[in-house]
PDB file of N, CA and C in Angstrom:
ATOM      1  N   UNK A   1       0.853  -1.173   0.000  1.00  0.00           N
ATOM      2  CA  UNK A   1       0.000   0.000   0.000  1.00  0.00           C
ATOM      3  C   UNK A   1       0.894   1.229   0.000  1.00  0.00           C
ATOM      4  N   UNK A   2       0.533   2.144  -1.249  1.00  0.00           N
ATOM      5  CA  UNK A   2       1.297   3.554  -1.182  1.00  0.00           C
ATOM      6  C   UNK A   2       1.080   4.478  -0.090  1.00  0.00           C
ATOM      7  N   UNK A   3       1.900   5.413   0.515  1.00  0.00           N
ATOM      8  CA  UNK A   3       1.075   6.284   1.373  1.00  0.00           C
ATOM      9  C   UNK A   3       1.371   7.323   0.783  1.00  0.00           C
ATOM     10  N   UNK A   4       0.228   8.355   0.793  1.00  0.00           N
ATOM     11  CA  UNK A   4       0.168   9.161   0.067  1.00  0.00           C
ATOM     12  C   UNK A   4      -0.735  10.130   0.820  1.00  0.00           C
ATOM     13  N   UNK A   5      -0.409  11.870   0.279  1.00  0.00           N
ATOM     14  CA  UNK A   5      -0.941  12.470   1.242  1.00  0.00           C
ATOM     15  C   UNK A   5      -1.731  13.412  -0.143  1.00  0.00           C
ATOM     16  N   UNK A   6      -3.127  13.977  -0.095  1.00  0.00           N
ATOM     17  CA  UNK A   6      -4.096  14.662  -1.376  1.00  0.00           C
ATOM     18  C   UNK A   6      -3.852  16.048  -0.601  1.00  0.00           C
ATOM     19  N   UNK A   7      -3.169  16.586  -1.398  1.00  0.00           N
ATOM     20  CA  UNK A   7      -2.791  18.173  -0.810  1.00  0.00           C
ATOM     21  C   UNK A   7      -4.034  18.732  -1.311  1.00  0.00           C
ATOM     22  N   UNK A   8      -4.180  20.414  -0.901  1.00  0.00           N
ATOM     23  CA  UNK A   8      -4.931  21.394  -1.450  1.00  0.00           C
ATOM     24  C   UNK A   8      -5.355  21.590  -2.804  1.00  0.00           C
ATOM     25  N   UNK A   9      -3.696  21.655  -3.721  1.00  0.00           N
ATOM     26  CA  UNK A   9      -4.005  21.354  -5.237  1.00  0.00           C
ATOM     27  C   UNK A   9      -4.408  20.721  -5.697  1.00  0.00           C
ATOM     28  N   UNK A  10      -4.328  19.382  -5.095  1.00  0.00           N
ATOM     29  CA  UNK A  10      -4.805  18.130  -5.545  1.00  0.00           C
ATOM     30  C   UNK A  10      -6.560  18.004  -5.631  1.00  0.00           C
ATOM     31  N   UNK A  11      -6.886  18.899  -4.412  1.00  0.00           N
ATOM     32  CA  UNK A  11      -8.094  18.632  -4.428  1.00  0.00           C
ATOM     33  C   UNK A  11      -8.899  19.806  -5.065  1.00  0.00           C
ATOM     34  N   UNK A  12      -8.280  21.028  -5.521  1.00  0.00           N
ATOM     35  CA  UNK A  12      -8.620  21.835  -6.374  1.00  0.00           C
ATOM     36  C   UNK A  12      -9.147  21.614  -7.639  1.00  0.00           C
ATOM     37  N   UNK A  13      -7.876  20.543  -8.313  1.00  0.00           N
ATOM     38  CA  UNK A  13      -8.082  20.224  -9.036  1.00  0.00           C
ATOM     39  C   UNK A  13      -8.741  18.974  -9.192  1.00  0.00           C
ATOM     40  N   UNK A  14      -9.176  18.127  -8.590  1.00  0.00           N
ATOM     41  CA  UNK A  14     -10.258  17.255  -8.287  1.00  0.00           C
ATOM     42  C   UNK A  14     -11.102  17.823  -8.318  1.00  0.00           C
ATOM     43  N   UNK A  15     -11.703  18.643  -8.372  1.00  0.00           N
ATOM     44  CA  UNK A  15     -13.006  19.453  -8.037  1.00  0.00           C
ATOM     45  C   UNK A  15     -13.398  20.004  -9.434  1.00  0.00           C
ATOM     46  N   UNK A  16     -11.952  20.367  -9.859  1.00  0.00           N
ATOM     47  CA  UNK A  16     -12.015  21.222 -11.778  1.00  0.00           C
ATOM     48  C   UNK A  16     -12.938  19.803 -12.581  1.00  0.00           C
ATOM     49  N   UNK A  17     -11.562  18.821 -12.339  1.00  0.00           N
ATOM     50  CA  UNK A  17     -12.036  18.194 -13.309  1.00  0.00           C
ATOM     51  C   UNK A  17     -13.505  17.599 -13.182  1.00  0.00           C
ATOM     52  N   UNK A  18     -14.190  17.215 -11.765  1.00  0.00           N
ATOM     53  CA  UNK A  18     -15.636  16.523 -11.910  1.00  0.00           C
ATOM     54  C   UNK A  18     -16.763  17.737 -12.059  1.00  0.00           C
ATOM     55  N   UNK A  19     -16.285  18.928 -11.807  1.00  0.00           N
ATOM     56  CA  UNK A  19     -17.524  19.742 -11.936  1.00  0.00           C
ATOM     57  C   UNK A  19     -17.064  20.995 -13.437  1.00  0.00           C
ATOM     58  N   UNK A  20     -15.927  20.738 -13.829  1.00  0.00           N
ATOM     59  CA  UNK A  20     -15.826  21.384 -14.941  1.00  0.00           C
ATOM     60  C   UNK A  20     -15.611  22.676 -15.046  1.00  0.00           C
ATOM     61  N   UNK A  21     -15.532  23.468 -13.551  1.00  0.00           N
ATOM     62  CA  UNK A  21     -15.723  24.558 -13.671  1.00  0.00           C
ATOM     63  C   UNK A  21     -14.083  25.425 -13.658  1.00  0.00           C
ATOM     64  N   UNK A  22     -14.341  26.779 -13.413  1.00  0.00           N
ATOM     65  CA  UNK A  22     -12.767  27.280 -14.157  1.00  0.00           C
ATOM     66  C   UNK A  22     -11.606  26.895 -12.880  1.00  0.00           C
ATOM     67  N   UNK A  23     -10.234  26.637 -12.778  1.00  0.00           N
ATOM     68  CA  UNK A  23     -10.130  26.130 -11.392  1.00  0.00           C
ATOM     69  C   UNK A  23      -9.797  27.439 -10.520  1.00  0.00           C
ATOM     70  N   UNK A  24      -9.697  28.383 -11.404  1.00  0.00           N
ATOM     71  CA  UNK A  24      -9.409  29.531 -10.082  1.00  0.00           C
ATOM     72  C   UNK A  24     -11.119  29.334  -9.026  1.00  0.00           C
ATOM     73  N   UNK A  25     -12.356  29.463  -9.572  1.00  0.00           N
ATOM     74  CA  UNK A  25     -13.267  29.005  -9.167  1.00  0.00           C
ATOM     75  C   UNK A  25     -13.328  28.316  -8.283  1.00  0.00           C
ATOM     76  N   UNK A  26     -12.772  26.819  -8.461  1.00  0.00           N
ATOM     77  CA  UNK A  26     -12.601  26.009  -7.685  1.00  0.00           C
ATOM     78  C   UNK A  26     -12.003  25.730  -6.518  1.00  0.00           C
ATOM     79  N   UNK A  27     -10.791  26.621  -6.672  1.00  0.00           N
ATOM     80  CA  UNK A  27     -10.204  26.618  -5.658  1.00  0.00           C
ATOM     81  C   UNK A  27     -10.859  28.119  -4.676  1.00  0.00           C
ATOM     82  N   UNK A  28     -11.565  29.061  -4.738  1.00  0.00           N
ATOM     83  CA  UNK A  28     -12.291  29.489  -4.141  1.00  0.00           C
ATOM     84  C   UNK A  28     -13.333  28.715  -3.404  1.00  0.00           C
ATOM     85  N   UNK A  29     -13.963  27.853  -3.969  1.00  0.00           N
ATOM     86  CA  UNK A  29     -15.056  27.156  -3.368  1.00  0.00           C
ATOM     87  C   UNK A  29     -14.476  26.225  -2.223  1.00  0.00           C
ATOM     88  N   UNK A  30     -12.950  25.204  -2.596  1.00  0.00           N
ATOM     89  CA  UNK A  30     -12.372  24.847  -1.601  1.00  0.00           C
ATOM     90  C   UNK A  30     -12.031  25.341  -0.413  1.00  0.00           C
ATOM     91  N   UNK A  31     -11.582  26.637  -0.594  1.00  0.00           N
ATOM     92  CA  UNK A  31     -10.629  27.860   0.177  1.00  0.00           C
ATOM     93  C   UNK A  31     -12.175  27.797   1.145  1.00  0.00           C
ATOM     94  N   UNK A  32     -13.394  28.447   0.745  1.00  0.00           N
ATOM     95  CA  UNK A  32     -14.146  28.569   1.235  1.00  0.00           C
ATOM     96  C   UNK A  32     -14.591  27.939   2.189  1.00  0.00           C
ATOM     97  N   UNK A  33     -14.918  27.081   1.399  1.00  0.00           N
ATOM     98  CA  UNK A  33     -15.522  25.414   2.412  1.00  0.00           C
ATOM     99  C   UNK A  33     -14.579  25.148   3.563  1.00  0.00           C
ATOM    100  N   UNK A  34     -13.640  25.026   3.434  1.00  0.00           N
ATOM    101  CA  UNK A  34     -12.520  25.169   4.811  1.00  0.00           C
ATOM    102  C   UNK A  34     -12.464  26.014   5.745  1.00  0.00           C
ATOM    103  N   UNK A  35     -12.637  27.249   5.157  1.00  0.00           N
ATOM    104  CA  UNK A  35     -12.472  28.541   5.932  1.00  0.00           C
ATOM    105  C   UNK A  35     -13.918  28.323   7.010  1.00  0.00           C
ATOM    106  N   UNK A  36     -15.121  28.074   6.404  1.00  0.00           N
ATOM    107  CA  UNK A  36     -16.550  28.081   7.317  1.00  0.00           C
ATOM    108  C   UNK A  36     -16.380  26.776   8.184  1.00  0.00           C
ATOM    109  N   UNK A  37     -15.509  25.618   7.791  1.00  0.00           N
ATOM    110  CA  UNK A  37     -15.462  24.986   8.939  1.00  0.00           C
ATOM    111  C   UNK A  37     -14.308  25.222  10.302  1.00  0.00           C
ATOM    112  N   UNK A  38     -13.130  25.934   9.933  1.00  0.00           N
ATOM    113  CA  UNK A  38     -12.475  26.590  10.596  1.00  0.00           C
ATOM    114  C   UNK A  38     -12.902  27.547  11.581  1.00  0.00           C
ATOM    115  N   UNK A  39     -13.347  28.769  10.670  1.00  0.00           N
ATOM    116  CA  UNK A  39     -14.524  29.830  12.017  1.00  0.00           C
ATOM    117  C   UNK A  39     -15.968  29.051  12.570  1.00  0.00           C
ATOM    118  N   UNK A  40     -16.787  27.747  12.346  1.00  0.00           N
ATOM    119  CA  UNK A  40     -17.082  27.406  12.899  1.00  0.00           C
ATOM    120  C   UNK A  40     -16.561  26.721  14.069  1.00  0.00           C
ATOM    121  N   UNK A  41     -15.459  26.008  14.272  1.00  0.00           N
ATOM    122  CA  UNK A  41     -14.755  25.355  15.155  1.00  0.00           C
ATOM    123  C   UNK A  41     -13.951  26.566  15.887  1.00  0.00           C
ATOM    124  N   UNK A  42     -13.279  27.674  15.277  1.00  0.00           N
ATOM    125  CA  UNK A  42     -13.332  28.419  16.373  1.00  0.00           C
ATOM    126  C   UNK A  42     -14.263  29.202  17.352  1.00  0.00           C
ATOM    127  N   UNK A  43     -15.472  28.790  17.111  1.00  0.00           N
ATOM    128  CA  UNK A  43     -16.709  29.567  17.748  1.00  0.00           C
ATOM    129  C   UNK A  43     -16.643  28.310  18.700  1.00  0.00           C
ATOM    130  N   UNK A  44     -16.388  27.632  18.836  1.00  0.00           N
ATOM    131  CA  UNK A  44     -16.385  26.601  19.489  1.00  0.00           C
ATOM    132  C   UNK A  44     -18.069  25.303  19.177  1.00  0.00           C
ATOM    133  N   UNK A  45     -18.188  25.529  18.031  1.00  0.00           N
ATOM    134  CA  UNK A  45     -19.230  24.626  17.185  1.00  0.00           C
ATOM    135  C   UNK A  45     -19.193  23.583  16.590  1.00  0.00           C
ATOM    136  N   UNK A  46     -19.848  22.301  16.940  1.00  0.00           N
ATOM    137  CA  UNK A  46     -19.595  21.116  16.170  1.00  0.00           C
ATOM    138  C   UNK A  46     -19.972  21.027  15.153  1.00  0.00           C
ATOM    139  N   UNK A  47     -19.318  20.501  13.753  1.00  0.00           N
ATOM    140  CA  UNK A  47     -19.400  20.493  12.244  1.00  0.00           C
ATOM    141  C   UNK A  47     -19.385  19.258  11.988  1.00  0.00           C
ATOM    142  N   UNK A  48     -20.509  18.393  11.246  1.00  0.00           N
ATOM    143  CA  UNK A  48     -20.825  17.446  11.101  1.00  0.00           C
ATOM    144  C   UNK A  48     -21.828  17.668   9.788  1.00  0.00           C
ATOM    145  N   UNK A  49     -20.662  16.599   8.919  1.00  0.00           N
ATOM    146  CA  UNK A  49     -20.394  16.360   7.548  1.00  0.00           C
ATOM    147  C   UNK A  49     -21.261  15.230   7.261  1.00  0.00           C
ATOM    148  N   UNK A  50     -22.562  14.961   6.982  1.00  0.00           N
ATOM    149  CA  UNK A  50     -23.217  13.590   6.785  1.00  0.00           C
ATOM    150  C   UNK A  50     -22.257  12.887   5.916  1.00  0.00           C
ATOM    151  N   UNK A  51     -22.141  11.591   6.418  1.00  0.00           N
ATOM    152  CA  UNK A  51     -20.990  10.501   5.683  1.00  0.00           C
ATOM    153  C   UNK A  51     -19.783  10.862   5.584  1.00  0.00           C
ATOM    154  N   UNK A  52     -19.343  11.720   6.214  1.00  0.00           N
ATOM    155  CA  UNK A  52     -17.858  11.863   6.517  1.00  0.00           C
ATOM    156  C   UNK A  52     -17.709  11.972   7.828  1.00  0.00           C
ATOM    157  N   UNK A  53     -17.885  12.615   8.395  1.00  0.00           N
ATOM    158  CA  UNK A  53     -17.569  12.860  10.121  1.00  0.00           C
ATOM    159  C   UNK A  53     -17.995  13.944  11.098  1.00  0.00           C
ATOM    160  N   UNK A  54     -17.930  14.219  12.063  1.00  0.00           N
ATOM    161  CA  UNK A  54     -17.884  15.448  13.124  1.00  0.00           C
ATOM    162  C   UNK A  54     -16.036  15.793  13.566  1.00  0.00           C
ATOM    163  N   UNK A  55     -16.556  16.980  13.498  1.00  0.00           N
ATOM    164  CA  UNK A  55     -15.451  17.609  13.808  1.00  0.00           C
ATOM    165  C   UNK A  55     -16.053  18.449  15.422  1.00  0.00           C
ATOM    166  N   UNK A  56     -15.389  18.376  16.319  1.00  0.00           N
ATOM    167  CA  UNK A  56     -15.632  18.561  18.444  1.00  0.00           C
ATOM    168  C   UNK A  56     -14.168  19.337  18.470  1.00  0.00           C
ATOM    169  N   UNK A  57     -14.658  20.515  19.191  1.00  0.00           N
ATOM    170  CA  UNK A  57     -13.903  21.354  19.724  1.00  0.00           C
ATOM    171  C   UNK A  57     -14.006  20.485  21.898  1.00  0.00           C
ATOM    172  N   UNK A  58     -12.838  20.163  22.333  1.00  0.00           N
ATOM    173  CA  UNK A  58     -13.421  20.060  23.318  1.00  0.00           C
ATOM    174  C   UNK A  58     -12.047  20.897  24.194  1.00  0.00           C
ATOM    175  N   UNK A  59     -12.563  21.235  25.504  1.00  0.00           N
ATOM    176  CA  UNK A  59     -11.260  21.831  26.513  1.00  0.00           C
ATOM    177  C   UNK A  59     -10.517  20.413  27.034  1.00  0.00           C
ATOM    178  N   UNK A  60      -9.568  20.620  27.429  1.00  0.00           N
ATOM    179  CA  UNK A  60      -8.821  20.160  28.614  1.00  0.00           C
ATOM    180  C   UNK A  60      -8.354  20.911  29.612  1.00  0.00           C
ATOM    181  N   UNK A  61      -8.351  19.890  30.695  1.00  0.00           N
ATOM    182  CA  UNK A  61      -7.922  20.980  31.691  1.00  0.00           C
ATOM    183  C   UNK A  61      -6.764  21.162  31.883  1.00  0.00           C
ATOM    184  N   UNK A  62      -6.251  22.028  32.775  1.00  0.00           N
ATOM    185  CA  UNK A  62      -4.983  22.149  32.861  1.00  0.00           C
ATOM    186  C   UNK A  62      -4.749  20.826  33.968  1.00  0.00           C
ATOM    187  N   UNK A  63      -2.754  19.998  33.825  1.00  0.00           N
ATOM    188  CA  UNK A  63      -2.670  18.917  34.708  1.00  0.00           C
ATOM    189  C   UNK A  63      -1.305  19.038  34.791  1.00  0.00           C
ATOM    190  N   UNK A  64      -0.849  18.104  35.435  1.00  0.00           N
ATOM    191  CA  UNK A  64       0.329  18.020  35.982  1.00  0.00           C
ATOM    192  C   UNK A  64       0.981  16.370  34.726  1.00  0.00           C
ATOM    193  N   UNK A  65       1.918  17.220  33.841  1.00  0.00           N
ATOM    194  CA  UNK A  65       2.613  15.786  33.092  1.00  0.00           C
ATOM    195  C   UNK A  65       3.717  15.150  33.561  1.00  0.00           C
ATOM    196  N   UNK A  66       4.585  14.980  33.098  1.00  0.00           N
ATOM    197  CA  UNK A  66       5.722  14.050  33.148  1.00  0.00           C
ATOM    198  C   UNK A  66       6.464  14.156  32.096  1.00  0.00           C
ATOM    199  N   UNK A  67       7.743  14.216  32.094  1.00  0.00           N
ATOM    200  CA  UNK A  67       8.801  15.178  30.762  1.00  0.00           C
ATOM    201  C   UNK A  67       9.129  13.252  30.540  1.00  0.00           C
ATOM    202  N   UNK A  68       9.433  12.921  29.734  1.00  0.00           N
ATOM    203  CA  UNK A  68       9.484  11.120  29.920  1.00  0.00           C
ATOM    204  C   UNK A  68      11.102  10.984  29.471  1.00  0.00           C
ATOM    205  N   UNK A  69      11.928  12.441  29.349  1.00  0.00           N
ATOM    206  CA  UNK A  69      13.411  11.808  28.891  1.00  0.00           C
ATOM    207  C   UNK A  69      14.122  12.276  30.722  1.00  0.00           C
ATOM    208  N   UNK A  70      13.519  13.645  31.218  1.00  0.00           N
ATOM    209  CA  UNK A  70      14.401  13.713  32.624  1.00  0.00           C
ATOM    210  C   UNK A  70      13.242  13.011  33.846  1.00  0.00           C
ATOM    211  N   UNK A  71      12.099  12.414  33.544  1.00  0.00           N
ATOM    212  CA  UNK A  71      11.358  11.903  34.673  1.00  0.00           C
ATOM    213  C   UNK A  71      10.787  13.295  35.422  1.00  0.00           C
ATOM    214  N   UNK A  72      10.646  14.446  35.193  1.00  0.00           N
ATOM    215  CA  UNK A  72      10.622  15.706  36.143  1.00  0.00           C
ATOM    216  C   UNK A  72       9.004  15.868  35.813  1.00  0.00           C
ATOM    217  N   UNK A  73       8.327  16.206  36.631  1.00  0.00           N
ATOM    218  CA  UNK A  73       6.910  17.213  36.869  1.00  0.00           C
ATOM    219  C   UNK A  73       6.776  18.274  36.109  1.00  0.00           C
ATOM    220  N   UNK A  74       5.835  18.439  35.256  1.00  0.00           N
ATOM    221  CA  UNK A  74       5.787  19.674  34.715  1.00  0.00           C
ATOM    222  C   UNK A  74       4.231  20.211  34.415  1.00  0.00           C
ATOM    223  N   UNK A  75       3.820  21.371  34.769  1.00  0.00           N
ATOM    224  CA  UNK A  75       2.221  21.901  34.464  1.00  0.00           C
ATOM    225  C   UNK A  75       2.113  21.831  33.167  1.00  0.00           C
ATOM    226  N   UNK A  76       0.611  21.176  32.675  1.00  0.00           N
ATOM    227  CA  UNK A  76       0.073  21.618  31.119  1.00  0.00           C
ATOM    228  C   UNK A  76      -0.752  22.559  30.991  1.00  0.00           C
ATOM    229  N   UNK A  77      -0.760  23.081  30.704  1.00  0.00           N
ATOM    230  CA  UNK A  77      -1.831  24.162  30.640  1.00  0.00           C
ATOM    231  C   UNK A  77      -3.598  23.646  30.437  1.00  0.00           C
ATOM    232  N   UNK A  78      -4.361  24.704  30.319  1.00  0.00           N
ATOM    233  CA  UNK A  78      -5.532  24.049  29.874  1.00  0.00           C
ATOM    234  C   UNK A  78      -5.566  24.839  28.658  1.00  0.00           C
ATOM    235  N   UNK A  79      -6.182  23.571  27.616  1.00  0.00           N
ATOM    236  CA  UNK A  79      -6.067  23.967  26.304  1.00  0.00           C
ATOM    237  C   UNK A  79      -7.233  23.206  25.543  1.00  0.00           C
ATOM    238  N   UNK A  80      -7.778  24.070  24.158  1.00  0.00           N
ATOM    239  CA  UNK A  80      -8.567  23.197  23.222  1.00  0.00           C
ATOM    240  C   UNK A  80      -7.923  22.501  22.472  1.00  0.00           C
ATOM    241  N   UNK A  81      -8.770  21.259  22.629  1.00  0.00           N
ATOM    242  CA  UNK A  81      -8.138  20.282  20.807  1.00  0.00           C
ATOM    243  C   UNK A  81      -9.401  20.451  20.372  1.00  0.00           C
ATOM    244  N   UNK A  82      -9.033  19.639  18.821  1.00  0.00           N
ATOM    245  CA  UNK A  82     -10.134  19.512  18.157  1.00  0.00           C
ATOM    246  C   UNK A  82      -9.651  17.461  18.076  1.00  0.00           C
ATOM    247  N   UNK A  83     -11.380  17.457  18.019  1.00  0.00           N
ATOM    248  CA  UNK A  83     -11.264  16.036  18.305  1.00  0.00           C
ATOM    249  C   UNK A  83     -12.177  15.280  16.598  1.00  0.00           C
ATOM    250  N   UNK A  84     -11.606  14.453  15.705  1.00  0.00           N
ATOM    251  CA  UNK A  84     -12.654  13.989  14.675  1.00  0.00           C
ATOM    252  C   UNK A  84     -13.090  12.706  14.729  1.00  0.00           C
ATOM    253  N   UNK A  85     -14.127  12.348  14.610  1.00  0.00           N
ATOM    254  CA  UNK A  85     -15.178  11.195  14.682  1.00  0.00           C
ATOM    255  C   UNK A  85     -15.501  10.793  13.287  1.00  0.00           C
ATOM    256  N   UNK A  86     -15.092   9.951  12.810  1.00  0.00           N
ATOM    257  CA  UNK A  86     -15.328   9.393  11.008  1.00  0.00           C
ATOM    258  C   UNK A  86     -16.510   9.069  10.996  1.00  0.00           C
ATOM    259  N   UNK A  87     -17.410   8.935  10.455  1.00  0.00           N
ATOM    260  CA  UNK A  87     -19.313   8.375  10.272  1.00  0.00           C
ATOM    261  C   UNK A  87     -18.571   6.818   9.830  1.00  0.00           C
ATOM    262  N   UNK A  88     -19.724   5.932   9.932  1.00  0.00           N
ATOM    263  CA  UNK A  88     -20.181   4.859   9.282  1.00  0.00           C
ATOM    264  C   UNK A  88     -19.662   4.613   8.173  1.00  0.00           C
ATOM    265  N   UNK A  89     -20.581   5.253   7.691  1.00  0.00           N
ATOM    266  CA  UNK A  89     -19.538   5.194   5.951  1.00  0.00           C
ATOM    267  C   UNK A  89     -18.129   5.452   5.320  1.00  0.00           C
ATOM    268  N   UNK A  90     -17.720   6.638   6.224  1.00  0.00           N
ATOM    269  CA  UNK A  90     -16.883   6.504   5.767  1.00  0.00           C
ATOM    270  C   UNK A  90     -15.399   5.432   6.087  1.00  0.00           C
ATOM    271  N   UNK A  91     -15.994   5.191   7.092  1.00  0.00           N
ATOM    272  CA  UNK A  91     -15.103   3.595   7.752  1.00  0.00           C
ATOM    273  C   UNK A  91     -15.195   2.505   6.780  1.00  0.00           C
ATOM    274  N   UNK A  92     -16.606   2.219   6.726  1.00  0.00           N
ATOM    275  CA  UNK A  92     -17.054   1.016   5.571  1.00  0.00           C
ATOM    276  C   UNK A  92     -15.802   1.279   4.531  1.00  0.00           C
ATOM    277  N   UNK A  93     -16.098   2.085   3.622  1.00  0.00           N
ATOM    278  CA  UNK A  93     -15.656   2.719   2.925  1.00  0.00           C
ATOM    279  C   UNK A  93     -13.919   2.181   3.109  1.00  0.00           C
ATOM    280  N   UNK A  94     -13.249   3.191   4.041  1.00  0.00           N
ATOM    281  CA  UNK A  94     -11.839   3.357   4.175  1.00  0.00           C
ATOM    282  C   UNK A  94     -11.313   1.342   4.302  1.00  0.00           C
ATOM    283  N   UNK A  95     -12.339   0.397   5.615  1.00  0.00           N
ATOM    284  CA  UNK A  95     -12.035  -0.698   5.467  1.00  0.00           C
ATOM    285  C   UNK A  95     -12.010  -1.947   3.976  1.00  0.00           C
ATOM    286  N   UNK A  96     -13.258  -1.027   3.430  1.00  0.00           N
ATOM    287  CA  UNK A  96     -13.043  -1.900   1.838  1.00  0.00           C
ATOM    288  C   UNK A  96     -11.908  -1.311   1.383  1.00  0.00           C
ATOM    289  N   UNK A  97     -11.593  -0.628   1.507  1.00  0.00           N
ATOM    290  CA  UNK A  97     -10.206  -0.043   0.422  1.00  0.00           C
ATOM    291  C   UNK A  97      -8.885  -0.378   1.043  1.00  0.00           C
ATOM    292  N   UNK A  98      -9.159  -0.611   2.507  1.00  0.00           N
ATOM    293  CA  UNK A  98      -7.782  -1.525   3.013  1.00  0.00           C
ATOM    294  C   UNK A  98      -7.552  -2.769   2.578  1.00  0.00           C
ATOM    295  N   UNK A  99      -8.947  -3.207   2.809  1.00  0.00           N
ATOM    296  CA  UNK A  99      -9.066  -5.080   2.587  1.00  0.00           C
ATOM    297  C   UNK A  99      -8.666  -5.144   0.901  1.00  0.00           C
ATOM    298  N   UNK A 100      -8.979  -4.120   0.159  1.00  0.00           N
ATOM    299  CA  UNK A 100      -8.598  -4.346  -1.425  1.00  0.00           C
ATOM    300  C   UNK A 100      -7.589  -4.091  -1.377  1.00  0.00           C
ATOM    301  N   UNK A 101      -6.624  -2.795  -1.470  1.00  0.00           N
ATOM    302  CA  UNK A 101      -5.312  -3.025  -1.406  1.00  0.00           C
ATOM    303  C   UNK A 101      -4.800  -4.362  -0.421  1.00  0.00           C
ATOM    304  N   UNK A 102      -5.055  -5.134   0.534  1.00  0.00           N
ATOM    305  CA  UNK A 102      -4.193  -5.792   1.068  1.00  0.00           C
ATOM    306  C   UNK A 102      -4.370  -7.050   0.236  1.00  0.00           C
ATOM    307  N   UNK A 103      -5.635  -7.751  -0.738  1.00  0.00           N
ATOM    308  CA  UNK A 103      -5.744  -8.742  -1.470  1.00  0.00           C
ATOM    309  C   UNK A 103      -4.852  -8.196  -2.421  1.00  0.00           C
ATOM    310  N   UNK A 104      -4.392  -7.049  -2.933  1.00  0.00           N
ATOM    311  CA  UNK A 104      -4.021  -6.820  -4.296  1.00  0.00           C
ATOM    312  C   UNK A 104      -4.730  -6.688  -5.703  1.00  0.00           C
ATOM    313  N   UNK A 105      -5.872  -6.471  -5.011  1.00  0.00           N
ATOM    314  CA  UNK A 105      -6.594  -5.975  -6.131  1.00  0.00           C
ATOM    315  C   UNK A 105      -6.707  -4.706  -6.688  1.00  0.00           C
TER     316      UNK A 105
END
């Protein structure tokens, strides 16, 4: 199995070629679509993509870690992650395409 990573362009132009349209276009509509899930998640709002996933802003609190090369105590702060949840499908999905690449088909 290749690993491979679908950059920005890539998907710009994925977008040219199935909808035909001009790609400066396209890549506006991408730019876009990112940008509204971005300032939604910084509002602190869950974004949930039918058949792809949710995207969760959640806090942590601040705690006490452990540095793991000197063994020493150290404070973490409290901080947001963003946390993603894949749907159904798109698991189905990602597991048929493992199980095919791993037959070699």
């Amino acid at each position: 199995m290749k690993n491979q990573t679908l950059t920005r362009a890539e998907l710009f132009e994925d977008v040219h070629n199935e909808l035909g349209l001009p790609r400066q276009e396209c890549a506006s509509i991408v730019e876009r679509t990112l940008d509204l899930v971005i300032e939604s998640l910084e509002k602190g709002e869950t974004v949930k993509l039918s058949g792809f996933g949710v995207f969760q802003v959640r806090d942590k609190n601040a705690r006490v870690g452990r540095n793991p090369k000197t063994g020493k105590s150290a404070p973490i702060d409290p901080r947001r992650v963003i946390s993603f949840r894949a749907s159904q499908i798109m698991k189905a999905r990602v597991d048929a395409g493992a199980a095919k690449a791993l037959s070699g088909k």
